[in-house]
Protein backbone atom coordinates (compact mmCIF):
# COMPACT_ATOMS: atom_id res chain seq x y z
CA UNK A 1 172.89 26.25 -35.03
CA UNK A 2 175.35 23.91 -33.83
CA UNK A 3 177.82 22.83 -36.35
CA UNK A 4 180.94 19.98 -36.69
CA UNK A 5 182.46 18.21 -39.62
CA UNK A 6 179.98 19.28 -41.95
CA UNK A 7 177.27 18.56 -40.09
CA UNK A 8 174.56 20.82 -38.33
CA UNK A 9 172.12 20.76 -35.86
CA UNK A 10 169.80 22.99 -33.62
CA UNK A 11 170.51 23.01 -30.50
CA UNK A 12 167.82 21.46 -27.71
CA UNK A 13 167.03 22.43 -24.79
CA UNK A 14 165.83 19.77 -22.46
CA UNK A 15 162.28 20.52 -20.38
CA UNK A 16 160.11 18.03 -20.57
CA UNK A 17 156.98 20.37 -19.10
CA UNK A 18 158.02 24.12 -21.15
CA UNK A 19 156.20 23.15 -24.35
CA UNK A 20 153.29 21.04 -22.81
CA UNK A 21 152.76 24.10 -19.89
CA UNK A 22 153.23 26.76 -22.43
CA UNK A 23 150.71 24.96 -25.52
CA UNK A 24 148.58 24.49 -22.66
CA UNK A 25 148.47 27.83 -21.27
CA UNK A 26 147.87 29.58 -24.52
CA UNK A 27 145.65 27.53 -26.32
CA UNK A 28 144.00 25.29 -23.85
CA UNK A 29 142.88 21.63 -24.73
CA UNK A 30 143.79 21.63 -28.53
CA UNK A 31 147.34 23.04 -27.46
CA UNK A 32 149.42 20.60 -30.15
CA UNK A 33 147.79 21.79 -33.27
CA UNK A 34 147.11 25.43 -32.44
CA UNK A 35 150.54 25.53 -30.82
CA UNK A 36 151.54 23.95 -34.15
CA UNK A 37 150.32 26.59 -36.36
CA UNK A 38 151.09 29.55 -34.42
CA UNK A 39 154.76 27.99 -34.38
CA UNK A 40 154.67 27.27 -38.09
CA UNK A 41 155.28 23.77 -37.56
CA UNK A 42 153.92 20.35 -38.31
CA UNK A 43 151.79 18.94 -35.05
CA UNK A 44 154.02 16.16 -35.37
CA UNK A 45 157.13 18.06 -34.77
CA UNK A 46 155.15 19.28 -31.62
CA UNK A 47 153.93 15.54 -30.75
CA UNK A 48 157.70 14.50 -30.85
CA UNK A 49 159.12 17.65 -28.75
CA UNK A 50 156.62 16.41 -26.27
CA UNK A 51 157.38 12.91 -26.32
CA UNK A 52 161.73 13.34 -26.55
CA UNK A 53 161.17 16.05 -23.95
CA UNK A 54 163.35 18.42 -25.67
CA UNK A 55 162.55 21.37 -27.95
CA UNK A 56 164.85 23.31 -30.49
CA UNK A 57 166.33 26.54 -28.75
CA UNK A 58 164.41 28.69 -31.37
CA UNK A 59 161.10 26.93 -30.35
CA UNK A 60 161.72 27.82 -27.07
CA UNK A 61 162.24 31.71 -28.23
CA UNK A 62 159.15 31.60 -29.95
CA UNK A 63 157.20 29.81 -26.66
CA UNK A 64 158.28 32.73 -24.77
CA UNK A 65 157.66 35.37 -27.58
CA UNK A 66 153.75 33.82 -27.88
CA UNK A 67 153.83 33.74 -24.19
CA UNK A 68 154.80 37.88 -23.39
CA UNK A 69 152.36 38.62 -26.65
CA UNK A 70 149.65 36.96 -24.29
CA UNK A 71 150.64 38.25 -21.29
CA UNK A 72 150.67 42.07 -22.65
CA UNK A 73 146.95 41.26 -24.24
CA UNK A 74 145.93 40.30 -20.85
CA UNK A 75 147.14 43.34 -18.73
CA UNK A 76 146.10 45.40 -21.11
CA UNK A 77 142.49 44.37 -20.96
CA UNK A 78 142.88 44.51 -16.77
CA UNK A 79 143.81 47.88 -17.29
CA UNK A 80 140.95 48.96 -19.60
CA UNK A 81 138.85 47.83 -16.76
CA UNK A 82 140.22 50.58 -14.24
């Protein structure tokens, strides 16, 4: 969290296509309100990431976080197949 003269803010990270590529990649069609939910978030706060094209630094930790979990679930199912 950024901080100055009392004041505080997260800090953002600007890419317009991480949260939309990312929502869409692990949930598919309904990406904004699953992504939502998963995130712990409104689907408005995920609406207006999208439309700014920034998201919080901590959002992006927890894109990437939801993104290795899914990752791992998928090699290990290619591996079971073996």
């Amino acid at each position: 969290m950024l901080c100055w003269k009392g004041a505080c803010a997260m800090p953002v990270i600007e890419e317009p296509f991480f949260l939309e590529q990312a929502g869409r990649a692990l949930f598919g069609r309904n990406w904004q309100t699953e992504l939502a939910d998963a995130l712990y978030v409104s689907d408005r706060s995920v609406r207006r990431w999208k439309k700014q094209g920034s998201i919080p630094q901590m959002v992006r930790g927890g894109l990437r976080m939801l993104l290795r979990r899914r990752l791992i679930r998928i090699q290990e199912l290619l591996d079971e197949r073996h």
